[in-house]
PDB file of N, CA and C in Angstrom:
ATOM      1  N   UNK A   1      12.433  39.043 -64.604  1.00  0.00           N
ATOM      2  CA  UNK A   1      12.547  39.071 -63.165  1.00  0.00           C
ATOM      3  C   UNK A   1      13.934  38.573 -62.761  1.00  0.00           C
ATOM      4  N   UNK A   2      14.329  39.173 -61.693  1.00  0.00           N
ATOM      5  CA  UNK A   2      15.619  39.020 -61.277  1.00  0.00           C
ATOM      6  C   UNK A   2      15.866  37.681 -59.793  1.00  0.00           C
ATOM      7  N   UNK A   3      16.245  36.489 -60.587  1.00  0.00           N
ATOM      8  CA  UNK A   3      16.122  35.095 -59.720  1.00  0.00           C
ATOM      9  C   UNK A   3      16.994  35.646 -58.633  1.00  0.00           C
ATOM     10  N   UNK A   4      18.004  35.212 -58.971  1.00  0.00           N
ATOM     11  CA  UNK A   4      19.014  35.958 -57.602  1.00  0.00           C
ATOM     12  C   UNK A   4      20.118  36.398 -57.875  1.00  0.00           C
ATOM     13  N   UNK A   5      20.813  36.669 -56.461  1.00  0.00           N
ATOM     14  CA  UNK A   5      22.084  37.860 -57.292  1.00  0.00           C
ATOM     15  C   UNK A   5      23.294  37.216 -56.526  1.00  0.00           C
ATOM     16  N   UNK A   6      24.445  37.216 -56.262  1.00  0.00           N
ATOM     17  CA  UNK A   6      25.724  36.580 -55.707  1.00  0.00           C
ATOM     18  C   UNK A   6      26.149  37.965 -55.715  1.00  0.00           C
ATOM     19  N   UNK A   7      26.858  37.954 -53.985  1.00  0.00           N
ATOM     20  CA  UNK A   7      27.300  39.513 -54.129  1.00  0.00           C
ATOM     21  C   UNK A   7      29.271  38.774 -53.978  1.00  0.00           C
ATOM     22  N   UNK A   8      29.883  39.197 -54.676  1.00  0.00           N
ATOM     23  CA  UNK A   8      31.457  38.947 -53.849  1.00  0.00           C
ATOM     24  C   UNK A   8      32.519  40.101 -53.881  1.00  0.00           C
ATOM     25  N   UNK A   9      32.764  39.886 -52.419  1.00  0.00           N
ATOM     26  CA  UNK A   9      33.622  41.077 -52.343  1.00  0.00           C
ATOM     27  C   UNK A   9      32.943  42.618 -52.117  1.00  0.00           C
ATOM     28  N   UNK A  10      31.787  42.586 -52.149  1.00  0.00           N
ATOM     29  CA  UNK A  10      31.098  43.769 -52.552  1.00  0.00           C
ATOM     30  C   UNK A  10      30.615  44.472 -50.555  1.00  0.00           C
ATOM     31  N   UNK A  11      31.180  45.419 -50.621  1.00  0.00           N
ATOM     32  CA  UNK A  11      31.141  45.868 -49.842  1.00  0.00           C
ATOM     33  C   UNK A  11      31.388  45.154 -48.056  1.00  0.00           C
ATOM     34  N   UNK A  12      30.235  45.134 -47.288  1.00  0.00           N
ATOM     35  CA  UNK A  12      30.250  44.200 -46.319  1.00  0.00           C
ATOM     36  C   UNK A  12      30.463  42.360 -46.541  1.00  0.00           C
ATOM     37  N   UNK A  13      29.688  42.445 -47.923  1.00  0.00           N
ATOM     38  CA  UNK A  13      29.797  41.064 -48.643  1.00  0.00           C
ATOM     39  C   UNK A  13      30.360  40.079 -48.901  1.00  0.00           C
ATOM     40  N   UNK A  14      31.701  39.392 -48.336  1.00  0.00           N
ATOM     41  CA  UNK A  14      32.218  38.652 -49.506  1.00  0.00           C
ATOM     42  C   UNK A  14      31.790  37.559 -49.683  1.00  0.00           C
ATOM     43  N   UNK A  15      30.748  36.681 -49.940  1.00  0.00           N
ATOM     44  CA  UNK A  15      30.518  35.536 -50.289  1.00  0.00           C
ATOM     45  C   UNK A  15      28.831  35.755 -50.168  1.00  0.00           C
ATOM     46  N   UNK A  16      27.977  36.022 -50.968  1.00  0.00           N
ATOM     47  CA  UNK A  16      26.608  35.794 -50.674  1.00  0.00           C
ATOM     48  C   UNK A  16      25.950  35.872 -51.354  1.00  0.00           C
ATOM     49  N   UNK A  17      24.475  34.491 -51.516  1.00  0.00           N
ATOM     50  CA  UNK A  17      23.657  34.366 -52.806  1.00  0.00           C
ATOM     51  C   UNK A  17      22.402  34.461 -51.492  1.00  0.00           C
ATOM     52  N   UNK A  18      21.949  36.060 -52.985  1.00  0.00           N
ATOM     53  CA  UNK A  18      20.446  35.919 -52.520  1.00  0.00           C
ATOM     54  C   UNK A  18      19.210  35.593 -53.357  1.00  0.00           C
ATOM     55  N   UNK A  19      18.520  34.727 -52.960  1.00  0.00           N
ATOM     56  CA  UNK A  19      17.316  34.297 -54.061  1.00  0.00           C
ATOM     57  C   UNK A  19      16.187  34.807 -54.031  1.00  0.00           C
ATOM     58  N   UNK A  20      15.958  35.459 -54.807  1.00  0.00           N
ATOM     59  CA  UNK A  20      14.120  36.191 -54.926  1.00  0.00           C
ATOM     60  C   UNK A  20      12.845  35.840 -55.108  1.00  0.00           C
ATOM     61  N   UNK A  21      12.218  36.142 -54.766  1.00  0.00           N
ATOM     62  CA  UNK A  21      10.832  35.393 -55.403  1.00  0.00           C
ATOM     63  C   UNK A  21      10.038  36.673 -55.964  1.00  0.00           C
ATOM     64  N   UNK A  22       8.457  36.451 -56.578  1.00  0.00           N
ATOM     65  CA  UNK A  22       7.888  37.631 -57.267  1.00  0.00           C
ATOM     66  C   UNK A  22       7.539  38.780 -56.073  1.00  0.00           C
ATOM     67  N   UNK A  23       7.477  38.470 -54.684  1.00  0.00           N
ATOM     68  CA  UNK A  23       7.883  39.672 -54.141  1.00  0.00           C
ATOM     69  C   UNK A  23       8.996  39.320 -52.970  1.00  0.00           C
ATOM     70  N   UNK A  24       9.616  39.729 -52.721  1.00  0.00           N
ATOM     71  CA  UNK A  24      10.818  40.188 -51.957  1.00  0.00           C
ATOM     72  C   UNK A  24      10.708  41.101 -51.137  1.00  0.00           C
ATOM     73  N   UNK A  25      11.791  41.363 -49.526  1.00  0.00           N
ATOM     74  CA  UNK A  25      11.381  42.024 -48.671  1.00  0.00           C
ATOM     75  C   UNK A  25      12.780  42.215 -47.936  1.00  0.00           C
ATOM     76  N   UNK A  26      13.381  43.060 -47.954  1.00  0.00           N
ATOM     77  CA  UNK A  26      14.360  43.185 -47.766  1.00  0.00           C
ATOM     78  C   UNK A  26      14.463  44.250 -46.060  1.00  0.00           C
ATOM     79  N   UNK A  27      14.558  43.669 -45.019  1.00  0.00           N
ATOM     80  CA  UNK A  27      14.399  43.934 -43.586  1.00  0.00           C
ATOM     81  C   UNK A  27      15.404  44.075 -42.618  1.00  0.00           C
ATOM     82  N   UNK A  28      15.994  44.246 -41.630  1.00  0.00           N
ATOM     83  CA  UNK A  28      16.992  44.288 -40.889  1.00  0.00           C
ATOM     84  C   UNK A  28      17.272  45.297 -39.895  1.00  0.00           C
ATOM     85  N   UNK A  29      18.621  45.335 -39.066  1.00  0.00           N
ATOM     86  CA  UNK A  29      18.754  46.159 -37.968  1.00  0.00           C
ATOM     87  C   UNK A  29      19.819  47.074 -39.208  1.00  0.00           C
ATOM     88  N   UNK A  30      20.042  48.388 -38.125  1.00  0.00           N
ATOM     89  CA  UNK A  30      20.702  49.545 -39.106  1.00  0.00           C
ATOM     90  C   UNK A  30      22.187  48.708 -39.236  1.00  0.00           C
ATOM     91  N   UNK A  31      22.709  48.699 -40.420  1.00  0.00           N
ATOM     92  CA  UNK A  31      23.967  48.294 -40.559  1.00  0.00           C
ATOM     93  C   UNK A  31      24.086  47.120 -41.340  1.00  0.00           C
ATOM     94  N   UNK A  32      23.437  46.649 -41.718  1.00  0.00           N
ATOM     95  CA  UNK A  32      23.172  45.107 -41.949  1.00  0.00           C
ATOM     96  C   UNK A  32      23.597  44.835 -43.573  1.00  0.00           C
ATOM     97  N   UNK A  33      23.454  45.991 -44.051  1.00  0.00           N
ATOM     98  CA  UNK A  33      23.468  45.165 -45.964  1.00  0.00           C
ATOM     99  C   UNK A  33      22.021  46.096 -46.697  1.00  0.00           C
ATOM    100  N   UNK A  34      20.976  46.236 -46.305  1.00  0.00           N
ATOM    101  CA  UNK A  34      19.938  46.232 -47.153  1.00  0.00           C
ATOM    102  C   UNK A  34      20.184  47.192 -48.458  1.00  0.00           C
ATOM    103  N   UNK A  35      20.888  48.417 -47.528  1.00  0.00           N
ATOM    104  CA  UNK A  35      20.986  49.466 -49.089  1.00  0.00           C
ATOM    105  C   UNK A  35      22.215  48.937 -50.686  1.00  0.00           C
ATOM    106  N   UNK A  36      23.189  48.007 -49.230  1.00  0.00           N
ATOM    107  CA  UNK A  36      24.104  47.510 -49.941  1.00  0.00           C
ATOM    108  C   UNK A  36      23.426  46.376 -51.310  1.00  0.00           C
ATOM    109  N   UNK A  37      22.312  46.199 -51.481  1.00  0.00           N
ATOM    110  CA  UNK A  37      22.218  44.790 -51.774  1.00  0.00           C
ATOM    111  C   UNK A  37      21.251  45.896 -52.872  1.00  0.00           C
ATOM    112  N   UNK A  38      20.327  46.965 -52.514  1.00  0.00           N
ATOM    113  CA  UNK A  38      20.095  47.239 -53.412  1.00  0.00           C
ATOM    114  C   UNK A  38      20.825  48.449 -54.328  1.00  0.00           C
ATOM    115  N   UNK A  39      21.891  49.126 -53.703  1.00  0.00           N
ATOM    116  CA  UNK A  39      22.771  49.489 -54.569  1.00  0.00           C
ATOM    117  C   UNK A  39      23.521  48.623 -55.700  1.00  0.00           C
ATOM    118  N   UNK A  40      23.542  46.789 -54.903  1.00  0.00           N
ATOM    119  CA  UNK A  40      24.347  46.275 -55.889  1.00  0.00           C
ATOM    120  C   UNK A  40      23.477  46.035 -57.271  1.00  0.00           C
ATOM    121  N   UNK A  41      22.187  46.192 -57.108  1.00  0.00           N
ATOM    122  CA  UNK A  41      21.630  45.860 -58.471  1.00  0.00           C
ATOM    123  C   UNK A  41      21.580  47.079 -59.451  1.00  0.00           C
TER     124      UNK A  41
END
């Protein structure tokens, strides 16, 4: 399982740790990161 991820530099990103748990939920307004965060994995 994937604890968490540190994105830097990465797209909208530069500085950010995200921590997971066994389920995760990834939500927001259009623009925000979500595809970004799962493209980064």
């Amino acid at each position: 399982m994937i604890r968490w991820l540190r994105l830097i530099n990465f797209k909208a990103f530069e500085n950010q740790l995200f921590e997971f748990k066994p389920l995760t939920l990834l939500s927001g307004l259009n623009s925000t990161g979500k595809s970004s965060v799962i493209q980064s994995l």
